[in-house]
C-alpha atoms as a PDB file:
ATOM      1  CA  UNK A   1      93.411 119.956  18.108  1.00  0.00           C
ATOM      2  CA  UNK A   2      96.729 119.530  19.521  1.00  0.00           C
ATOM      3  CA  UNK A   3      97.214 116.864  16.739  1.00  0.00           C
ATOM      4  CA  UNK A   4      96.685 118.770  14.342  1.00  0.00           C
ATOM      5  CA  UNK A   5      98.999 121.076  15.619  1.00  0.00           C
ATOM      6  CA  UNK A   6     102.111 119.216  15.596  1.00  0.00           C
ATOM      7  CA  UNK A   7     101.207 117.429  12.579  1.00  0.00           C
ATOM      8  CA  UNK A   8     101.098 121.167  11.122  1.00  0.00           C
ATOM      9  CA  UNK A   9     104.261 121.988  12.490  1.00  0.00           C
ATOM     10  CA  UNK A  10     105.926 118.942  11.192  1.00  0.00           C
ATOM     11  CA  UNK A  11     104.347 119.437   7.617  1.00  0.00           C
ATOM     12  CA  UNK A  12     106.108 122.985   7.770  1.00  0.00           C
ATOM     13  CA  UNK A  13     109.173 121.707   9.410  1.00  0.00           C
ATOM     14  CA  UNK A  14     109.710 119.142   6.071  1.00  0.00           C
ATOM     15  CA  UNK A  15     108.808 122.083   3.839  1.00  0.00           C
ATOM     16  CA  UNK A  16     111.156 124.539   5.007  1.00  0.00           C
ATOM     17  CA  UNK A  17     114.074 121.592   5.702  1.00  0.00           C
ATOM     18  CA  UNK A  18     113.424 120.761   2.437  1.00  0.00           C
ATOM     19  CA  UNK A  19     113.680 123.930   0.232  1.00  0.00           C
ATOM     20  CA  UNK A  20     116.904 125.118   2.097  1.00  0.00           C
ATOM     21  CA  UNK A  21     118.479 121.770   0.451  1.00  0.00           C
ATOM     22  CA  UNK A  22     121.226 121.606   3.360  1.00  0.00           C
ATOM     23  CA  UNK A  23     122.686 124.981   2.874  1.00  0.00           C
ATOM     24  CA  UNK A  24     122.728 125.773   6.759  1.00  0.00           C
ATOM     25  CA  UNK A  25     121.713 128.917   8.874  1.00  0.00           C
ATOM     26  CA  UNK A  26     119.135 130.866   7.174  1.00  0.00           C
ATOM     27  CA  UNK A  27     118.214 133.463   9.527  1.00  0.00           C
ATOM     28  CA  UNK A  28     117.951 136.639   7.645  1.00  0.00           C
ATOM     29  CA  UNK A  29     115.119 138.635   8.723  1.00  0.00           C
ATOM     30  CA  UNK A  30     113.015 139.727   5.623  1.00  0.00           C
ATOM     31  CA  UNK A  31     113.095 143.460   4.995  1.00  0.00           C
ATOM     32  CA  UNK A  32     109.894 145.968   5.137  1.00  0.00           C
ATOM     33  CA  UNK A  33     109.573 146.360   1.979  1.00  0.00           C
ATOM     34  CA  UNK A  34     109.300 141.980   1.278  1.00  0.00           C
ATOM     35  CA  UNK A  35     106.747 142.202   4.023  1.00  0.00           C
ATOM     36  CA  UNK A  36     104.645 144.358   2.595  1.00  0.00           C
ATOM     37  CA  UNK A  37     104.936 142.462  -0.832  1.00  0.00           C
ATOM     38  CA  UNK A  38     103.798 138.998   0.586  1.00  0.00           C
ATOM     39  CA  UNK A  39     101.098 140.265   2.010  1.00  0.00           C
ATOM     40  CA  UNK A  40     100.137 142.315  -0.970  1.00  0.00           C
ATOM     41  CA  UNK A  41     100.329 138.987  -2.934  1.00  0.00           C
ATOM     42  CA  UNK A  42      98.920 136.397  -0.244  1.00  0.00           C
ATOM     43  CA  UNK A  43      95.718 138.859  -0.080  1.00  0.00           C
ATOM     44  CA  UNK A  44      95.792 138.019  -4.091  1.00  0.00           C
ATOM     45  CA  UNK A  45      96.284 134.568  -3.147  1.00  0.00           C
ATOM     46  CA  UNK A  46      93.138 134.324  -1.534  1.00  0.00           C
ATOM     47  CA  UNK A  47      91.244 135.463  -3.772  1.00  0.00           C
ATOM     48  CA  UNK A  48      91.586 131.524  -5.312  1.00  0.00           C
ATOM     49  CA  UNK A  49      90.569 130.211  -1.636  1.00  0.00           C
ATOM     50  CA  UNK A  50      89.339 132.019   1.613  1.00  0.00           C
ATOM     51  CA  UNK A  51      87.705 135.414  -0.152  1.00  0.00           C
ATOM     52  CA  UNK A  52      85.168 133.075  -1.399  1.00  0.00           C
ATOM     53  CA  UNK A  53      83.427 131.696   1.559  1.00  0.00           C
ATOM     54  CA  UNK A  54      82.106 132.906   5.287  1.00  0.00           C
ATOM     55  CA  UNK A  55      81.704 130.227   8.019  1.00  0.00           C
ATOM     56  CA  UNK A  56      77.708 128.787   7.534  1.00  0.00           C
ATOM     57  CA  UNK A  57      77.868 129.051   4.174  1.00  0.00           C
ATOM     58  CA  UNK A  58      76.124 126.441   2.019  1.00  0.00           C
ATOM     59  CA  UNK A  59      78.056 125.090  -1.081  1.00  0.00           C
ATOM     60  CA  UNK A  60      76.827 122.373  -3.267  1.00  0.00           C
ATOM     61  CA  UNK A  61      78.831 119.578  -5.236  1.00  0.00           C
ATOM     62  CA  UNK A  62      78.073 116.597  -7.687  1.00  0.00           C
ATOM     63  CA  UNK A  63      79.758 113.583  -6.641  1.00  0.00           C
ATOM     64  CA  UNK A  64      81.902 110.725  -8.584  1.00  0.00           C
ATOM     65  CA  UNK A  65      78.113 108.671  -8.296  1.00  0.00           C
ATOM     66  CA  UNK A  66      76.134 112.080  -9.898  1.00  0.00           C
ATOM     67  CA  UNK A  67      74.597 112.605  -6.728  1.00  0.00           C
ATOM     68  CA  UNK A  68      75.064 116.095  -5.181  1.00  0.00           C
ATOM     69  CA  UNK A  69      76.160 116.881  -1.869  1.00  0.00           C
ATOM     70  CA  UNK A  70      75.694 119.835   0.094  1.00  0.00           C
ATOM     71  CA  UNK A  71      78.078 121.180   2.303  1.00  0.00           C
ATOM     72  CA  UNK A  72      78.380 124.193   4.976  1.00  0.00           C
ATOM     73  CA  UNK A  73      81.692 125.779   5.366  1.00  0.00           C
ATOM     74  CA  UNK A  74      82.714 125.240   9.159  1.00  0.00           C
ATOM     75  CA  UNK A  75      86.137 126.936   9.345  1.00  0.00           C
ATOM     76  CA  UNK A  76      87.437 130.377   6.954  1.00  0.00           C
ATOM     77  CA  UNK A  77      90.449 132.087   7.691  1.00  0.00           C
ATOM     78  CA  UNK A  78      93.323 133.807   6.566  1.00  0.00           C
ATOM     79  CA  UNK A  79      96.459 134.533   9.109  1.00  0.00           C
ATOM     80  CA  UNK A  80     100.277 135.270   9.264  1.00  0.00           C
ATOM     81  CA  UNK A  81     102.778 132.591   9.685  1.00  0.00           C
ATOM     82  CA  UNK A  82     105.937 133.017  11.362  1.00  0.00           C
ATOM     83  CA  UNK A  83     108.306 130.139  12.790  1.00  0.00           C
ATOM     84  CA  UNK A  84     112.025 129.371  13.217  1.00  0.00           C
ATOM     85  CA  UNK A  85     112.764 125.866  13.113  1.00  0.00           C
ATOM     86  CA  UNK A  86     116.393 124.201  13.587  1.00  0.00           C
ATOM     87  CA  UNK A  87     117.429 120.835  13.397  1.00  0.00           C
ATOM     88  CA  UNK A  88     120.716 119.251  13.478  1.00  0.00           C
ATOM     89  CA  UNK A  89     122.444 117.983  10.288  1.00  0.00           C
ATOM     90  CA  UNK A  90     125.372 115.622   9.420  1.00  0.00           C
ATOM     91  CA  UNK A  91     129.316 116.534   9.917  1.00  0.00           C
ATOM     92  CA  UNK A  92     130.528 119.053   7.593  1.00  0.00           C
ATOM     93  CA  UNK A  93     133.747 117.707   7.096  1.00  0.00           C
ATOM     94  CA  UNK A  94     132.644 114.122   6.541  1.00  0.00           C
ATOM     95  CA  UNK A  95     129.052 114.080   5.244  1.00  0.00           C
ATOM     96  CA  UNK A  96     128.530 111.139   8.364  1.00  0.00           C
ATOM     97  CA  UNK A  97     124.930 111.419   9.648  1.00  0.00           C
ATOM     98  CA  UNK A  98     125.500 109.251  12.507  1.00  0.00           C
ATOM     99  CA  UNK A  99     128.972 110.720  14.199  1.00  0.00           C
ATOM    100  CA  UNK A 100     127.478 113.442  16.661  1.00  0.00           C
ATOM    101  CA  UNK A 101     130.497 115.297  16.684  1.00  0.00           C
ATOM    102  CA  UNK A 102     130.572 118.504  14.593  1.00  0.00           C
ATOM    103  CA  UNK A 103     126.800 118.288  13.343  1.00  0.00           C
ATOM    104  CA  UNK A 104     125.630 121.491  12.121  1.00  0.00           C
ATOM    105  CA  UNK A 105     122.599 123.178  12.934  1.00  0.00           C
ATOM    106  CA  UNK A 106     120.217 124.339  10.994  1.00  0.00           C
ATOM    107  CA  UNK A 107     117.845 127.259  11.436  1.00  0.00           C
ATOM    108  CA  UNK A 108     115.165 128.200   8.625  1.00  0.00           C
ATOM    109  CA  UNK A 109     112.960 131.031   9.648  1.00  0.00           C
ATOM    110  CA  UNK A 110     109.935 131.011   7.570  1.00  0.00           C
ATOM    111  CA  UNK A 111     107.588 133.700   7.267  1.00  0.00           C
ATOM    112  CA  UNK A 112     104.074 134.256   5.144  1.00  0.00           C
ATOM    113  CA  UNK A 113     100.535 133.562   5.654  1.00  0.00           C
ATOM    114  CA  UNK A 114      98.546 130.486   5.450  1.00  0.00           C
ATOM    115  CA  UNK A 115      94.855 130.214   4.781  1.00  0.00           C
ATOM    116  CA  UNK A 116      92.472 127.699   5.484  1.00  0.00           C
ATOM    117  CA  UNK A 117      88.796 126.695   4.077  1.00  0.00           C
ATOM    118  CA  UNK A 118      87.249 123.406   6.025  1.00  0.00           C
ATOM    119  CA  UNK A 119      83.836 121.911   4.413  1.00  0.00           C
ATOM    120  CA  UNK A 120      81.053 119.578   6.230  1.00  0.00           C
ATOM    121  CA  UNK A 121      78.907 117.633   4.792  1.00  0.00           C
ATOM    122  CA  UNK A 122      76.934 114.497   6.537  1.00  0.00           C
ATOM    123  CA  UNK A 123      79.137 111.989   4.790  1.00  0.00           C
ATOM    124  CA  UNK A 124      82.388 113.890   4.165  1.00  0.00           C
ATOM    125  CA  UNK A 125      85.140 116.748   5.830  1.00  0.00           C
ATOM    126  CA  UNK A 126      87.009 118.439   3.340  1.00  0.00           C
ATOM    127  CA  UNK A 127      90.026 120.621   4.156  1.00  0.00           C
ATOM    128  CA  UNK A 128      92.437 122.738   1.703  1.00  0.00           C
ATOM    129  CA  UNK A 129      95.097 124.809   3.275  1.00  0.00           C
ATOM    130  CA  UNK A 130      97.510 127.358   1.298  1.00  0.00           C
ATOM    131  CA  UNK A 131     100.658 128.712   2.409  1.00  0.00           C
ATOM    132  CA  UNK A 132     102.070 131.462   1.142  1.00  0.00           C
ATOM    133  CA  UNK A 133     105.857 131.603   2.189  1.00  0.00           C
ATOM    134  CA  UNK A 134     109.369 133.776   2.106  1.00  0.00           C
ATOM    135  CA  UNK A 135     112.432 132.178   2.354  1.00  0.00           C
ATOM    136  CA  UNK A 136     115.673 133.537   1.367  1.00  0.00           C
ATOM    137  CA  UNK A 137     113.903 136.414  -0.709  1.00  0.00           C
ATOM    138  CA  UNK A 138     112.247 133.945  -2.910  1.00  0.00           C
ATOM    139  CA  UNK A 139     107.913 132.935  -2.179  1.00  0.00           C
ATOM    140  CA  UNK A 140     106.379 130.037  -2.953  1.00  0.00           C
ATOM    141  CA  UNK A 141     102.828 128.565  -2.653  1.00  0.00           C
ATOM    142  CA  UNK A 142     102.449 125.043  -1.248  1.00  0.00           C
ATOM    143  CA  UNK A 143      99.125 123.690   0.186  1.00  0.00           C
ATOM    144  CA  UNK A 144      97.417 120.116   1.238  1.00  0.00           C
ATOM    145  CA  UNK A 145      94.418 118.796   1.483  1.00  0.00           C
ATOM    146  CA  UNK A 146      92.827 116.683   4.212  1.00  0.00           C
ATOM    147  CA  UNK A 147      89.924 114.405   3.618  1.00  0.00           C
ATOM    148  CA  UNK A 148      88.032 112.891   6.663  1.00  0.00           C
ATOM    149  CA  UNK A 149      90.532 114.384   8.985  1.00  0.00           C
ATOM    150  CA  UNK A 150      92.781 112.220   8.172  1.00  0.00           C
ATOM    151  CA  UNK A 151      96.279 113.667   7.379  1.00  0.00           C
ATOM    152  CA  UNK A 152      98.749 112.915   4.976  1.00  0.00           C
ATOM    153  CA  UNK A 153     102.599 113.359   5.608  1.00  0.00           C
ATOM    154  CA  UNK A 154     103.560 113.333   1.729  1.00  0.00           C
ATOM    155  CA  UNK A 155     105.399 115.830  -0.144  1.00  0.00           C
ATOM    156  CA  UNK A 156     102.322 118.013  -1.688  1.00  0.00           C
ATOM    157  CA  UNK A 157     102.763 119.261  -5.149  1.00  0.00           C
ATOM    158  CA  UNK A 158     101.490 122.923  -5.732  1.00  0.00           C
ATOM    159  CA  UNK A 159     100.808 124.280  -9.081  1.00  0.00           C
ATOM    160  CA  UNK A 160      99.297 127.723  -9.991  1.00  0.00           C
ATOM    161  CA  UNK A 161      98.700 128.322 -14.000  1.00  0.00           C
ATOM    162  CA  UNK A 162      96.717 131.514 -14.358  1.00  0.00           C
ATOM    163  CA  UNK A 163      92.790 131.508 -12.819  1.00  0.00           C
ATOM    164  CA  UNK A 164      93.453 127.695 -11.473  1.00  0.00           C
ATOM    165  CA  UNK A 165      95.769 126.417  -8.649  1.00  0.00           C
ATOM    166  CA  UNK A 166      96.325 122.552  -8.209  1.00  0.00           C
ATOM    167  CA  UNK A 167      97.071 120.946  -5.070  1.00  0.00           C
ATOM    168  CA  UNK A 168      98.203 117.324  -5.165  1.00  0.00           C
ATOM    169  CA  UNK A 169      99.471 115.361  -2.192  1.00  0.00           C
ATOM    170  CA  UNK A 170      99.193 111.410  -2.078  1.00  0.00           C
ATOM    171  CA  UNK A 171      96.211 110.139  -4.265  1.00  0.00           C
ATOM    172  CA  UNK A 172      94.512 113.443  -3.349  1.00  0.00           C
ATOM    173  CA  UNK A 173      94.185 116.777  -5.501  1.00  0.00           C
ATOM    174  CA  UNK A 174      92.656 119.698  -5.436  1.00  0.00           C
ATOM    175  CA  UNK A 175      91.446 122.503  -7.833  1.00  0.00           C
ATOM    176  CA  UNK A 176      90.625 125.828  -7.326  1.00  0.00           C
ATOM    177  CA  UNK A 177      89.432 129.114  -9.266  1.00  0.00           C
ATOM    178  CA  UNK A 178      90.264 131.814  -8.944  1.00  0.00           C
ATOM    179  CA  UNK A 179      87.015 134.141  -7.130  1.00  0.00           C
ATOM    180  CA  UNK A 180      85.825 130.856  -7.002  1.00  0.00           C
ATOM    181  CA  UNK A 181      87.336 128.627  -5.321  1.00  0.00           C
ATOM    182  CA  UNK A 182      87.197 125.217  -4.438  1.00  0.00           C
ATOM    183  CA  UNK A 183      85.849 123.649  -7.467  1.00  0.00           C
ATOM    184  CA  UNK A 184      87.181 119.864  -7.722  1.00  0.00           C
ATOM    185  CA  UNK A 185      88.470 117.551  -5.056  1.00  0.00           C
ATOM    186  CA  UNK A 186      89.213 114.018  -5.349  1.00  0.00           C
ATOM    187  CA  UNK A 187      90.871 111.402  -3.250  1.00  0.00           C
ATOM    188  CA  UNK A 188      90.022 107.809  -1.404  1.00  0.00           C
ATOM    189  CA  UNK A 189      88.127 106.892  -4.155  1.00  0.00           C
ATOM    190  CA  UNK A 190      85.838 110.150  -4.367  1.00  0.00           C
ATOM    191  CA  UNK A 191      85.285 112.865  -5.935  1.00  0.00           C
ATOM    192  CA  UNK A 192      83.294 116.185  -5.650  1.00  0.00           C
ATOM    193  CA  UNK A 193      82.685 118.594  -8.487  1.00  0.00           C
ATOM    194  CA  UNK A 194      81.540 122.017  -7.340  1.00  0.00           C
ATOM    195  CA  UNK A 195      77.828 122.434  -8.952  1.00  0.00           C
ATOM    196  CA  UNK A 196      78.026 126.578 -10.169  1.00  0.00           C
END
C-alpha cells in the first residue's frame, strides 16, 4: 500500500511538473466558483468510470483467446485531490541544472478529484484511474491503467471524444463508455472485451 502511494504521488508529481512547462510558482488558490465547476464536471466524469460499478459486482469479458472471463469489482471510488508539490529547478539567469546557486523553486498546487475502479479475476487485476485536475484555471483529464499490479511510470495519453474516453500509457490502453464503462483493455499481450 505504501508503494502504491508514493508511486501515486510521483505519477502526480511528473504530471503537474510537467504541464506547468517551467513557468515557476503556481500557487493561486482556485476560486469558489472553479470549485464548484470541477466538481460539477468530475461527477460528469464519472459517469464514463466509477457510477457504473459497486464493490462485489460481477462483470464479464471475452478475452484476446475468445474465452470469457469473469471478474468482481474489488475497489470503487470517487474522492477529492488536493496536493502542493515543489521541486527545485535550474538557475534563472543561466539555464545550468547543475550550479546550486540561484535554483528556483517550484510550487504547483493541484486540485480535482480522482476516481478509481480495480477488477479481479482468478488470472488477472485490472486497474483504471481518472483524474480530473485544475491548474492555472484550465482542467484536464489524465488517467493510467495498471495491469497485474504492476505500475508503469510513462507519460499516459488521455483522450475523451464524445461517449468514449481512451487511456493509453506504455503498450497499455484503455476504453471506456460513457454509463458504461470499462469496455476494452489491452496490454502485456492481452486483451479483454467487455461482453454487454
Amino acid at each position: 500500500m505504501k508503494r502504491t502511494k508514493i508511486l501515486f504521488s510521483l505519477y502526480i508529481l511528473c504530471c503537474a511538473l510537467i504541464s506547468c512547462d517551467g513557468r515557476g510558482n503556481n500557487l493561486k488558490e482556485p476560486t469558489q466558483m472553479e470549485f464548484e465547476q470541477l466538481k460539477a464536471e468530475a461527477i460528469e466524469l464519472a459517469t464514463y468510470l466509477t457510477d457504473n460499478y459497486t464493490v462485489g459486482d460481477s462483470i464479464f469479458f471475452k478475452t484476446e483467446t475468445g474465452e470469457t472471463e469473469g471478474f468482481i469489482v474489488e475497489l470503487n471510488y470517487f474522492e477529492e485531490l488536493a496536493e502542493i508539490f515543489e521541486a527545485e529547478g535550474g538557475d534563472k539567469e543561466t539555464g545550468d541544472d547543475e550550479d546550486d546557486k540561484g535554483e528556483e523553486i517550484f510550487s504547483n498546487n493541484v486540485v480535482g478529484y480522482k476516481m478509481c475502479t480495480a477488477l479481479k479475476s482468478e488470472n488477472a487485476h485490472i486497474q483504471v484511474k481518472l483524474f480530473y485536475m485544475l491548474e492555472n484555471g484550465k482542467t484536464y483529464i489524465d488517467g493510467t491503467i495498471v495491469l497485474n499490479k504492476n505500475y508503469d511510470l510513462d507519460r499516459s495519453y488521455t483522450t475523451r471524444d464524445g461517449e468514449t474516453i481512451k487511456i493509453m500509457v506504455a503498450d497499455k490502453s484503455c476504453i471506456l463508455q460513457k454509463h458504461v464503462g470499462i469496455v476494452k483493455v489491452c496490454g502485456n499481450q492481452h486483451s479483454w472485451e467487455l461482453i454487454q
